[in-house]
ModelCIF file with pLDDT and N, C-alpha, C, O atoms, coordinates in Angstrom:
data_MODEL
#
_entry.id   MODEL 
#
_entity.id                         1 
_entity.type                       polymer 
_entity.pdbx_number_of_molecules   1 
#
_entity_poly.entity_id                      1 
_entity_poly.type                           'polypeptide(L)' 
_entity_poly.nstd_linkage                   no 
_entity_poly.nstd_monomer                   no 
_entity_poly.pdbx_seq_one_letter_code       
;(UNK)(UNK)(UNK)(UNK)(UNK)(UNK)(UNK)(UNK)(UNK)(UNK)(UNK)(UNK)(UNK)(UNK)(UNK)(UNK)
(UNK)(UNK)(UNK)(UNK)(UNK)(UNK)(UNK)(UNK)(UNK)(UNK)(UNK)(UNK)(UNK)(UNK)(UNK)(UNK)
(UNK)(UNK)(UNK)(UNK)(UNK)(UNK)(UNK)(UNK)(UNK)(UNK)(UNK)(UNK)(UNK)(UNK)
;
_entity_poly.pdbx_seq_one_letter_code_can   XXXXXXXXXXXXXXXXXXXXXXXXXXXXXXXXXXXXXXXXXXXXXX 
_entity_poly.pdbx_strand_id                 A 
#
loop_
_entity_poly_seq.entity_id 
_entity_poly_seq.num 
_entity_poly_seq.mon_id 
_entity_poly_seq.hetero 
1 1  UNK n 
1 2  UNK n 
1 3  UNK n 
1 4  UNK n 
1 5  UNK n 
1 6  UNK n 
1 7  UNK n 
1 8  UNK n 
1 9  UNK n 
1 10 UNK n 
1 11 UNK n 
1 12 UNK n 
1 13 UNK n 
1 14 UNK n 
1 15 UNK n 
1 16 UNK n 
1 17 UNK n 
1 18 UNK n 
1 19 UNK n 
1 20 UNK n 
1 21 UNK n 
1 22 UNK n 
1 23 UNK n 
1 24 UNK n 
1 25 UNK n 
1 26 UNK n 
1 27 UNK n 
1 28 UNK n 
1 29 UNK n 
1 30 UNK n 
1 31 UNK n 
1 32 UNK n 
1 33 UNK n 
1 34 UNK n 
1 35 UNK n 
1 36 UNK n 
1 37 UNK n 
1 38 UNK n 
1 39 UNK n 
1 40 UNK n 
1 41 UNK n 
1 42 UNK n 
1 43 UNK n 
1 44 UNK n 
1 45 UNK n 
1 46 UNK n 
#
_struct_asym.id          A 
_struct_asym.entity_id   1 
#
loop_
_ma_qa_metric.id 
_ma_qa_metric.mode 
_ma_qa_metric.name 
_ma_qa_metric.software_group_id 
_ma_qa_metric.type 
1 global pLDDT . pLDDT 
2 local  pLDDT . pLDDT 
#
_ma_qa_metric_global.metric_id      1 
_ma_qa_metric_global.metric_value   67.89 
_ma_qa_metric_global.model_id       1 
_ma_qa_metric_global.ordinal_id     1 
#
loop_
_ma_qa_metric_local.label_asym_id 
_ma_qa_metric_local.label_comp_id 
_ma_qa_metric_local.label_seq_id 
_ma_qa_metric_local.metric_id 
_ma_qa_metric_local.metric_value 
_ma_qa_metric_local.model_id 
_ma_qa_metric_local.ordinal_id 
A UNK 1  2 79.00 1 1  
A UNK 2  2 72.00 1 2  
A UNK 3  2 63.00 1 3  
A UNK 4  2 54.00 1 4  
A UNK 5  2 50.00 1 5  
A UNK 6  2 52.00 1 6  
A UNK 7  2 51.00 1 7  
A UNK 8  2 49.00 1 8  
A UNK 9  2 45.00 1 9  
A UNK 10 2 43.00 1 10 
A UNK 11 2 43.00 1 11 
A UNK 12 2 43.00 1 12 
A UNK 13 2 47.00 1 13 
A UNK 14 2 50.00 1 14 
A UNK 15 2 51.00 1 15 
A UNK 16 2 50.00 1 16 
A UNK 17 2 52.00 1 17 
A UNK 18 2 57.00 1 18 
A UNK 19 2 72.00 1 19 
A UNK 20 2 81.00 1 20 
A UNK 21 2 80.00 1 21 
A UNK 22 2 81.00 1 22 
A UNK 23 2 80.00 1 23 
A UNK 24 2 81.00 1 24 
A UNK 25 2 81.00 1 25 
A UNK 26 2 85.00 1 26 
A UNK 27 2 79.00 1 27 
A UNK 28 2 80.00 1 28 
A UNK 29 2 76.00 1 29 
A UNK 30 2 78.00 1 30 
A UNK 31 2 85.00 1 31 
A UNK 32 2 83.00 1 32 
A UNK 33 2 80.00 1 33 
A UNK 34 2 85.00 1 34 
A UNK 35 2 88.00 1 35 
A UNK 36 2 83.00 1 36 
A UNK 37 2 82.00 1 37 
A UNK 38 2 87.00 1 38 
A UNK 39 2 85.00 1 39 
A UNK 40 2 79.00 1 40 
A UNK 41 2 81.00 1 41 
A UNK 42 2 80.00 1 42 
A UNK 43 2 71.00 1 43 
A UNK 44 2 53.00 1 44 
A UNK 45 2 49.00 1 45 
A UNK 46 2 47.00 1 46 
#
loop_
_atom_site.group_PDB 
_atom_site.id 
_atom_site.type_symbol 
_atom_site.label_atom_id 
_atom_site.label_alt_id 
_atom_site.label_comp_id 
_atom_site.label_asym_id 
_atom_site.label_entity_id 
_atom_site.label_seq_id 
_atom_site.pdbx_PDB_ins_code 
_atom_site.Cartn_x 
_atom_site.Cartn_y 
_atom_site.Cartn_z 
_atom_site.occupancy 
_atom_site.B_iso_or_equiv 
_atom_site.pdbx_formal_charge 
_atom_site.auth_seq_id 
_atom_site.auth_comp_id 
_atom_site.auth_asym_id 
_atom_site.auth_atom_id 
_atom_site.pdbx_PDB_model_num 
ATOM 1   N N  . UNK A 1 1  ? 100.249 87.338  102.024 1.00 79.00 ? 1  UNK A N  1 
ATOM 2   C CA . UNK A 1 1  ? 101.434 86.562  101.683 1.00 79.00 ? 1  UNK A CA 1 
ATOM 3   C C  . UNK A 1 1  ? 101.815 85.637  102.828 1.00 79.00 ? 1  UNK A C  1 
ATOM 4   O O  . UNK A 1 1  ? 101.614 85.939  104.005 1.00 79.00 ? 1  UNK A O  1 
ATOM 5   N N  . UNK A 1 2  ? 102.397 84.446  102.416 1.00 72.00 ? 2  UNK A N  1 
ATOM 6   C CA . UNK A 1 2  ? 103.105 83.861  103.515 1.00 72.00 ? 2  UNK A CA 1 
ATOM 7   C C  . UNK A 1 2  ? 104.395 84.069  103.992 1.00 72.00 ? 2  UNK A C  1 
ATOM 8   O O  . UNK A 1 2  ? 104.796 83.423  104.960 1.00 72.00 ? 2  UNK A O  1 
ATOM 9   N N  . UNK A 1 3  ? 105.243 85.066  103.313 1.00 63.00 ? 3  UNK A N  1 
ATOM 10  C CA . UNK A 1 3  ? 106.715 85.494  103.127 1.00 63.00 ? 3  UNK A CA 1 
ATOM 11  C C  . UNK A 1 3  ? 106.728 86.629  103.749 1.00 63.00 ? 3  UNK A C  1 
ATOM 12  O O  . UNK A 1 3  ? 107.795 87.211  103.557 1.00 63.00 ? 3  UNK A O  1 
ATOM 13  N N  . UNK A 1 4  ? 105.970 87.225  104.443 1.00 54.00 ? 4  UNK A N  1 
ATOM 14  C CA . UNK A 1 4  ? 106.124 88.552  105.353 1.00 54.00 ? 4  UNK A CA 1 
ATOM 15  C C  . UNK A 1 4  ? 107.351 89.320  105.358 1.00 54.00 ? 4  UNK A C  1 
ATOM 16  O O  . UNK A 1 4  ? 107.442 90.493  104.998 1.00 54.00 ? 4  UNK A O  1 
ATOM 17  N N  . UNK A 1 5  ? 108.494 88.430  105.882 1.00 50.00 ? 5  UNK A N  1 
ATOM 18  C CA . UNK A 1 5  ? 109.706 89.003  106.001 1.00 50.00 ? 5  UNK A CA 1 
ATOM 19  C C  . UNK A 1 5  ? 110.767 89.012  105.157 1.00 50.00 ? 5  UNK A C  1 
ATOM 20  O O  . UNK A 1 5  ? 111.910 89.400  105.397 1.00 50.00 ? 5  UNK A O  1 
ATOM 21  N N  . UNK A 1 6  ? 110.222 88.458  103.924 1.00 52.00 ? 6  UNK A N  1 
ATOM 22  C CA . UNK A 1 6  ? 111.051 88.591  102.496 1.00 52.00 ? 6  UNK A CA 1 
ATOM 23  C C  . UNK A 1 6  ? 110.896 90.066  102.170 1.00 52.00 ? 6  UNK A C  1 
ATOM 24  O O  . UNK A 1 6  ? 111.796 90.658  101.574 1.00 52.00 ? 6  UNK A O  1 
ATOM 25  N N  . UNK A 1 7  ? 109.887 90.615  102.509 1.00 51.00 ? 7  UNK A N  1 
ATOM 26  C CA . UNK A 1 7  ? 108.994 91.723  101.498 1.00 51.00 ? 7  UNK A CA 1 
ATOM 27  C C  . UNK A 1 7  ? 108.900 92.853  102.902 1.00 51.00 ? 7  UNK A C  1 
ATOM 28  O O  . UNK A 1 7  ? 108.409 93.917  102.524 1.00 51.00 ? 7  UNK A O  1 
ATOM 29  N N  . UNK A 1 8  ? 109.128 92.857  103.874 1.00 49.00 ? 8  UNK A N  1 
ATOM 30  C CA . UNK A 1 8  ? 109.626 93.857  104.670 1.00 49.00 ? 8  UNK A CA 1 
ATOM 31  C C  . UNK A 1 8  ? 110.927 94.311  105.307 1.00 49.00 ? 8  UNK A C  1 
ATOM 32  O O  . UNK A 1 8  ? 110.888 95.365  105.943 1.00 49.00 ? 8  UNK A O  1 
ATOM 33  N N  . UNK A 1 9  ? 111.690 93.873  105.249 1.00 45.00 ? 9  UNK A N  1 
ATOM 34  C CA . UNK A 1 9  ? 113.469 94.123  105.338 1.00 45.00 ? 9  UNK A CA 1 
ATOM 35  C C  . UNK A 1 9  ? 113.488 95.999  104.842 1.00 45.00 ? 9  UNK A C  1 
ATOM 36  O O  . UNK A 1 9  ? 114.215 96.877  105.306 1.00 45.00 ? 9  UNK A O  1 
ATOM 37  N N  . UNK A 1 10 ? 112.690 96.091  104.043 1.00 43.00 ? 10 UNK A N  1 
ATOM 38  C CA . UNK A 1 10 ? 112.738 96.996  103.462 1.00 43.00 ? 10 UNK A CA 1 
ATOM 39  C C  . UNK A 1 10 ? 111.191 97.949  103.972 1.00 43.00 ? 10 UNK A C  1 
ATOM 40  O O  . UNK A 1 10 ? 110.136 98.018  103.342 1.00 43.00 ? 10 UNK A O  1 
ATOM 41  N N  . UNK A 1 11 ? 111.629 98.768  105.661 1.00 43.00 ? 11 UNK A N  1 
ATOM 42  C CA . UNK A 1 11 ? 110.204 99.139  105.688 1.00 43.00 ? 11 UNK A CA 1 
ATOM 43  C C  . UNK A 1 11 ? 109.048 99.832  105.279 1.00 43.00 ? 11 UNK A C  1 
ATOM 44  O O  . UNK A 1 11 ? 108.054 99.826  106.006 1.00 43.00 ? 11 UNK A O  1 
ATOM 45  N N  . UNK A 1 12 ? 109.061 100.582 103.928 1.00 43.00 ? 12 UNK A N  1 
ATOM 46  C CA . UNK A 1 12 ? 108.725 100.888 103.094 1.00 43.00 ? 12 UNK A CA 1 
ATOM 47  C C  . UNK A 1 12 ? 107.907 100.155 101.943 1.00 43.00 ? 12 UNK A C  1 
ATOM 48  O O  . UNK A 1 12 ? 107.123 100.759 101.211 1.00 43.00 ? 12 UNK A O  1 
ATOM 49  N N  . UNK A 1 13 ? 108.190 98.682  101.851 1.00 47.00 ? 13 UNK A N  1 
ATOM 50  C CA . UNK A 1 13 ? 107.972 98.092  101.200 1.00 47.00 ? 13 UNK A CA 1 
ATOM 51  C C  . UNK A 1 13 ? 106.284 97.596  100.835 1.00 47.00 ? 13 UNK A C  1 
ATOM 52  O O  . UNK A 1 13 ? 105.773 97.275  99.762  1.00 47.00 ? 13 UNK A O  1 
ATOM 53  N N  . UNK A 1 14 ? 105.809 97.678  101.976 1.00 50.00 ? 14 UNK A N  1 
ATOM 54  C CA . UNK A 1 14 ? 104.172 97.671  102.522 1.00 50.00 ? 14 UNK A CA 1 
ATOM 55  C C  . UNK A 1 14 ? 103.608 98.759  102.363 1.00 50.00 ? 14 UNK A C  1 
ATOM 56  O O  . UNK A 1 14 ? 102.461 98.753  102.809 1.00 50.00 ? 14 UNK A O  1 
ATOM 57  N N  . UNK A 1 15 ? 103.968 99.816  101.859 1.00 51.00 ? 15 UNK A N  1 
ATOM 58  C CA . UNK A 1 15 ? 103.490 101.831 101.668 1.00 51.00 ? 15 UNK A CA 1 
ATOM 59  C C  . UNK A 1 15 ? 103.020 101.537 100.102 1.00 51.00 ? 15 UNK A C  1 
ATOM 60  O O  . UNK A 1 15 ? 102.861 102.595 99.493  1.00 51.00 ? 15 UNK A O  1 
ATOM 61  N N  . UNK A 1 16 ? 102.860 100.799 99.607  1.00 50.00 ? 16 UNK A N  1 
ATOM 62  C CA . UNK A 1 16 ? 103.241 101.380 97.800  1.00 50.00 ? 16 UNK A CA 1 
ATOM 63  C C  . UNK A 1 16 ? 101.711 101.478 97.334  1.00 50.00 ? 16 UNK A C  1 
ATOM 64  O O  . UNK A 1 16 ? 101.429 101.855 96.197  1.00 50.00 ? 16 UNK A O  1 
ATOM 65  N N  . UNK A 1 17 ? 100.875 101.168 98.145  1.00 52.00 ? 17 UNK A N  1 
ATOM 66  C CA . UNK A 1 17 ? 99.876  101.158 97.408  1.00 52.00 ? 17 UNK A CA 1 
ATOM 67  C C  . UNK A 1 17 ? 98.270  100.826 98.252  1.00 52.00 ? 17 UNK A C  1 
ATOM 68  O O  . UNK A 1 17 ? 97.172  101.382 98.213  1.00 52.00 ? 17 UNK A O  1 
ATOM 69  N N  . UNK A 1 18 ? 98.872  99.525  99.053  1.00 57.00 ? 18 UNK A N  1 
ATOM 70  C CA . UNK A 1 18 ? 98.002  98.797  99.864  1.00 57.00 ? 18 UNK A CA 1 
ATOM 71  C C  . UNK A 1 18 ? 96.948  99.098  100.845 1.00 57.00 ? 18 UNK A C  1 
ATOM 72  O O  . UNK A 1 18 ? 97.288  100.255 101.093 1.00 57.00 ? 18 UNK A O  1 
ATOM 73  N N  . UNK A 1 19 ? 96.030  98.919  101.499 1.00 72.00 ? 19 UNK A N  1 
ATOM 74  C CA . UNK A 1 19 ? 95.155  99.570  102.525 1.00 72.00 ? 19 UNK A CA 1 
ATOM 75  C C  . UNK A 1 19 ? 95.504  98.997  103.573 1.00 72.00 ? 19 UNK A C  1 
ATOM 76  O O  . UNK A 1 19 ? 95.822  99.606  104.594 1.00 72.00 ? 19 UNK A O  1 
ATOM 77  N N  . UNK A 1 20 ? 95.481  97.158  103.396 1.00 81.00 ? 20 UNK A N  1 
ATOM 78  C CA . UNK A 1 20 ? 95.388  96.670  103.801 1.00 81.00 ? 20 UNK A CA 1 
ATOM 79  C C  . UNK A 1 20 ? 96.430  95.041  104.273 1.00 81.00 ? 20 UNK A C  1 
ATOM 80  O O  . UNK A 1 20 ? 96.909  94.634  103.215 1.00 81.00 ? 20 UNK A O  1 
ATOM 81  N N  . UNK A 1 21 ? 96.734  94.376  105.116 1.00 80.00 ? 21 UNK A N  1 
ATOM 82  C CA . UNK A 1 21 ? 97.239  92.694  104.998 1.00 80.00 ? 21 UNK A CA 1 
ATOM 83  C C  . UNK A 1 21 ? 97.086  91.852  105.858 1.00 80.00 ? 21 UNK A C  1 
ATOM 84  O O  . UNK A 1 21 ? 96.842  91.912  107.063 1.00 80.00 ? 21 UNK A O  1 
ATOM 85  N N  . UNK A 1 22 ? 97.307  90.749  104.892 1.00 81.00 ? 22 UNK A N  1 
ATOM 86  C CA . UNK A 1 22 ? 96.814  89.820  105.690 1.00 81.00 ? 22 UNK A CA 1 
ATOM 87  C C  . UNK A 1 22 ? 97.793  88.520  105.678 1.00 81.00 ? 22 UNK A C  1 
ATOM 88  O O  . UNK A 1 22 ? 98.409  88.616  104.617 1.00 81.00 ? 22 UNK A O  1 
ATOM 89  N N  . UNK A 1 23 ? 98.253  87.278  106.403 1.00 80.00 ? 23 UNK A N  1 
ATOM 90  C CA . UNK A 1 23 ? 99.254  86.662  106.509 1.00 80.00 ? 23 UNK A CA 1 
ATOM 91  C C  . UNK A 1 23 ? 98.704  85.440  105.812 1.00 80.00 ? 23 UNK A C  1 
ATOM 92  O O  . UNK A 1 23 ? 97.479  85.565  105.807 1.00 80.00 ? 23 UNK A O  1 
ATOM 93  N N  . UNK A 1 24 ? 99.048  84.352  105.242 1.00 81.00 ? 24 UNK A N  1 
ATOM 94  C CA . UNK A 1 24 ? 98.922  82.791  104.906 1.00 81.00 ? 24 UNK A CA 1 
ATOM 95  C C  . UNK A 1 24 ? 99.233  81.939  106.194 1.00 81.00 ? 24 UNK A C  1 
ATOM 96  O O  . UNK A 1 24 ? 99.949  82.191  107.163 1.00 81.00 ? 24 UNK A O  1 
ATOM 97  N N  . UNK A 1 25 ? 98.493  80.897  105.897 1.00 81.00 ? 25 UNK A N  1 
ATOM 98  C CA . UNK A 1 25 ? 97.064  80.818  105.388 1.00 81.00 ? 25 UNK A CA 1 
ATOM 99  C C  . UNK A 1 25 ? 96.393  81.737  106.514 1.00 81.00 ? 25 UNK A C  1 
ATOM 100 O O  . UNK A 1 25 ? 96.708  82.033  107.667 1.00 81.00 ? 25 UNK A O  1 
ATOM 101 N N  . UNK A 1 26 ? 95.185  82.097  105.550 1.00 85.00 ? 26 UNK A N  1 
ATOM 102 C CA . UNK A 1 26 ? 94.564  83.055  106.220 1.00 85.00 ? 26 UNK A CA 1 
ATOM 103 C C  . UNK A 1 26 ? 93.441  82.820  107.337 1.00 85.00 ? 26 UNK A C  1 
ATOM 104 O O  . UNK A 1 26 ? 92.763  81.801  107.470 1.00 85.00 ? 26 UNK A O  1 
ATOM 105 N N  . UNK A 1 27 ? 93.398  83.837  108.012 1.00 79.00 ? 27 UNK A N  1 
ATOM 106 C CA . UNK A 1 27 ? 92.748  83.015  109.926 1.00 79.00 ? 27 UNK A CA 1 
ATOM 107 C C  . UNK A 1 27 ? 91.613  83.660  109.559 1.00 79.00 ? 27 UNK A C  1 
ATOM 108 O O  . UNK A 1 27 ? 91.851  84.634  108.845 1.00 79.00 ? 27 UNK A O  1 
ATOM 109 N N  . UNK A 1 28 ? 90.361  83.453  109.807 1.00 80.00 ? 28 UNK A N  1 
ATOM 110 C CA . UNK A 1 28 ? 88.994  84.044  109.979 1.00 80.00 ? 28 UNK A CA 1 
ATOM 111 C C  . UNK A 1 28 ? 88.791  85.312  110.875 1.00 80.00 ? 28 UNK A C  1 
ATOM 112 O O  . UNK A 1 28 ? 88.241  86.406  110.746 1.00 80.00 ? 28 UNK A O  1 
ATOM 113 N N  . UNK A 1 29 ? 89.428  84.712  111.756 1.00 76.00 ? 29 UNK A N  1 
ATOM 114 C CA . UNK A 1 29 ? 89.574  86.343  112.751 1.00 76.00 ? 29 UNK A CA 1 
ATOM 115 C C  . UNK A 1 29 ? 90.555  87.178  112.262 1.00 76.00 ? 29 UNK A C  1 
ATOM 116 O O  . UNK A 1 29 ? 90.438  88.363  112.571 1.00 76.00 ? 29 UNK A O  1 
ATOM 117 N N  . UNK A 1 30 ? 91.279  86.931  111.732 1.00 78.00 ? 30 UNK A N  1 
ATOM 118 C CA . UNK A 1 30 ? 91.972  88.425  111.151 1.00 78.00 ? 30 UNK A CA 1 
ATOM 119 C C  . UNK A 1 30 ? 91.656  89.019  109.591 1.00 78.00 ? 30 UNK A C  1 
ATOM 120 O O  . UNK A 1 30 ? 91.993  90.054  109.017 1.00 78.00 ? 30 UNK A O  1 
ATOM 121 N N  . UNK A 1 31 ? 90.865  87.881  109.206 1.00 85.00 ? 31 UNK A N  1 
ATOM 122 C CA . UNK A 1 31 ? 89.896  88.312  107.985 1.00 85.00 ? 31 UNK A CA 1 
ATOM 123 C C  . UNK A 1 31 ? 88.940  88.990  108.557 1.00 85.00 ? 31 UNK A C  1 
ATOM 124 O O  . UNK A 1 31 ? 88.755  90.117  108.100 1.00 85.00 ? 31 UNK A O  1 
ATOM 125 N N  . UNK A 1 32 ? 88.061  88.536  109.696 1.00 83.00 ? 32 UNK A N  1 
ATOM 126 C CA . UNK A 1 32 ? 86.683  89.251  110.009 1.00 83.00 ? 32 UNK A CA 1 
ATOM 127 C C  . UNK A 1 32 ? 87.514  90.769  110.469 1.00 83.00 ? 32 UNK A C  1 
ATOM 128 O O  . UNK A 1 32 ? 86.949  91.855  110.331 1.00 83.00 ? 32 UNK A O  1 
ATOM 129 N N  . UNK A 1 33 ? 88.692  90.662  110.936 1.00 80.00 ? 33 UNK A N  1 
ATOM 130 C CA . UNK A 1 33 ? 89.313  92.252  111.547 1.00 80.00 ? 33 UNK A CA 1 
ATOM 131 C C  . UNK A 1 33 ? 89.398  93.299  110.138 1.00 80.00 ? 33 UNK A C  1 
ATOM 132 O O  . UNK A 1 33 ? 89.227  94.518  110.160 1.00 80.00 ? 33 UNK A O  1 
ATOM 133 N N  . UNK A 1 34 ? 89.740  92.377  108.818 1.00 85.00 ? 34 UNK A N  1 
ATOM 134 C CA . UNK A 1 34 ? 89.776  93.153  107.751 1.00 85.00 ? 34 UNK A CA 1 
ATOM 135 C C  . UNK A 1 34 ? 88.807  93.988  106.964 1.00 85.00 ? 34 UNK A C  1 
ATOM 136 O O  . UNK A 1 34 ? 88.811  95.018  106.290 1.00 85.00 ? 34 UNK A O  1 
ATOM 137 N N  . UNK A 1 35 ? 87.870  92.940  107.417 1.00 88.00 ? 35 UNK A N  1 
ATOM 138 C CA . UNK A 1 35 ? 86.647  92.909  106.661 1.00 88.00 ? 35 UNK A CA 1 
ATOM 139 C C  . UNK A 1 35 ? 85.752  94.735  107.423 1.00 88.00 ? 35 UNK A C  1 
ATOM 140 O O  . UNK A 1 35 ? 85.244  95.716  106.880 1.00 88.00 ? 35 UNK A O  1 
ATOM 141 N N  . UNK A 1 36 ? 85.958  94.391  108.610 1.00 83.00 ? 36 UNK A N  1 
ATOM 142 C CA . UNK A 1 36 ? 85.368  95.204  109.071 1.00 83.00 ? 36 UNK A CA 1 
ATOM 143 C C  . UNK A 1 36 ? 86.177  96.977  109.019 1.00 83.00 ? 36 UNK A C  1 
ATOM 144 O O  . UNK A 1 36 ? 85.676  98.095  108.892 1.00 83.00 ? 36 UNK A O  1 
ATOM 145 N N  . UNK A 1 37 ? 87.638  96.488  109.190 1.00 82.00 ? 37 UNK A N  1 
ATOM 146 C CA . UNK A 1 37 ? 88.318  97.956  108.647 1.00 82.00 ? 37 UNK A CA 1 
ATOM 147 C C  . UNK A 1 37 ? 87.767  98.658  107.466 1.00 82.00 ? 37 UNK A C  1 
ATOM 148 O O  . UNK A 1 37 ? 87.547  99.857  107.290 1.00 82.00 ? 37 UNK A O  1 
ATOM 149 N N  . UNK A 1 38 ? 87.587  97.575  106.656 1.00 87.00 ? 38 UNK A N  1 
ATOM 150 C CA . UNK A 1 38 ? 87.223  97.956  104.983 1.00 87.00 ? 38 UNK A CA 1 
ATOM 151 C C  . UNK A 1 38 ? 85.525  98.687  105.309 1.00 87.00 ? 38 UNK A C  1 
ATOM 152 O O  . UNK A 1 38 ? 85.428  99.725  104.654 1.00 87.00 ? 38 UNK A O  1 
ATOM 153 N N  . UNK A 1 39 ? 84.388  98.431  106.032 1.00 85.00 ? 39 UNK A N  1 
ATOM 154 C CA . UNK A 1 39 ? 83.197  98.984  106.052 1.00 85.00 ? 39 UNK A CA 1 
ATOM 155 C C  . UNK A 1 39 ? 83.854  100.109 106.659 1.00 85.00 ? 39 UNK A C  1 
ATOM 156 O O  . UNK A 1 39 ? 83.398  101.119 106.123 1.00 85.00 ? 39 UNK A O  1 
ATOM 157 N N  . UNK A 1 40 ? 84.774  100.429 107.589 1.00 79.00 ? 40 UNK A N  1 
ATOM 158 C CA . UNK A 1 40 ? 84.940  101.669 107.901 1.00 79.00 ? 40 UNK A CA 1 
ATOM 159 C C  . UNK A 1 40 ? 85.554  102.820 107.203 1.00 79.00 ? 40 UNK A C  1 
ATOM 160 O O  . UNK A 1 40 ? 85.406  104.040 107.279 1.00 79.00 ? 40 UNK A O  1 
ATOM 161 N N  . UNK A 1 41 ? 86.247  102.075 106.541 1.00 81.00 ? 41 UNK A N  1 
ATOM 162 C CA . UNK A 1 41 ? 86.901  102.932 105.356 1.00 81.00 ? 41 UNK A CA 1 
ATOM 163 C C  . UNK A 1 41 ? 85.878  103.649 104.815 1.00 81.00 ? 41 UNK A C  1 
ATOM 164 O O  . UNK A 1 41 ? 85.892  104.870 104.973 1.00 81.00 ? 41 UNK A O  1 
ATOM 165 N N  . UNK A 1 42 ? 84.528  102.866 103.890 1.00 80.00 ? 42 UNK A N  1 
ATOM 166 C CA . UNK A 1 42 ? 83.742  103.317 103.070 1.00 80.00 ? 42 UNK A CA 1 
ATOM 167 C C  . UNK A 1 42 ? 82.743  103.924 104.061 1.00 80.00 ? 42 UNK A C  1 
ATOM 168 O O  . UNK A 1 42 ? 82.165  104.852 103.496 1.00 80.00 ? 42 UNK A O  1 
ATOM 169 N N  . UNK A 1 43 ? 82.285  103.747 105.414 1.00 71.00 ? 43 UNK A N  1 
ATOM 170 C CA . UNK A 1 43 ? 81.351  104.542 106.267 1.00 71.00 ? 43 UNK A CA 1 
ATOM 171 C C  . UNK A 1 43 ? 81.759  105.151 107.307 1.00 71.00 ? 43 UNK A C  1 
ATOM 172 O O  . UNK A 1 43 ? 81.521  104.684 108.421 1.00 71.00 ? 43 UNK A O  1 
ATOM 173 N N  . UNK A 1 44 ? 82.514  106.418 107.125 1.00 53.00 ? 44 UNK A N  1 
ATOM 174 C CA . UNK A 1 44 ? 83.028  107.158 108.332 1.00 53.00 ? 44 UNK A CA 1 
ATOM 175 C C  . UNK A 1 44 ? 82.015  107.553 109.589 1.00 53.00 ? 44 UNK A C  1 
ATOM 176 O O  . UNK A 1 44 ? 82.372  107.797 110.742 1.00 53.00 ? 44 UNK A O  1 
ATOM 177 N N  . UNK A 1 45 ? 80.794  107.555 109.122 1.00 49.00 ? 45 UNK A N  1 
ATOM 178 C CA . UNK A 1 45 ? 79.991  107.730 110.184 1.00 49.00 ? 45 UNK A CA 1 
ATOM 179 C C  . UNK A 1 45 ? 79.746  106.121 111.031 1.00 49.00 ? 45 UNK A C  1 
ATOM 180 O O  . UNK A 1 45 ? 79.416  106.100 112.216 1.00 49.00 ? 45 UNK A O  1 
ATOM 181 N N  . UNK A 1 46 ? 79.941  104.966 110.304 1.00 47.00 ? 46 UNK A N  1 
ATOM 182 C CA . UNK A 1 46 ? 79.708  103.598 110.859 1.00 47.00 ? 46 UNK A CA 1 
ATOM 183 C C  . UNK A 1 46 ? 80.788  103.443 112.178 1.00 47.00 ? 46 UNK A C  1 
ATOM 184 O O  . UNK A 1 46 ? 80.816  102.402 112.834 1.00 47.00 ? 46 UNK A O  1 
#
């Protein structure tokens, strides 16, 4: 999202479901940071 702080006032608000976020527009390096959380998720031995 680009509204970050519309949608956290409430800090709970980011728990409901999500693994993961990411901010607008989106940066390559904090995509490649995502990208790589997500292989770890699925390969605990990786």
């Amino acid at each position: 999202t680009a509204y970050y702080d519309k949608y956290a006032a409430d800090g709970r608000a980011f728990r409901s479901g999500e693994s993961d976020y990411l901010l607008k527009p989106v940066d390559m390096c904090e995509l490649d940071k995502t990208i790589q959380r997500y292989r770890f998720s699925r390969d605990p031995q990786r």
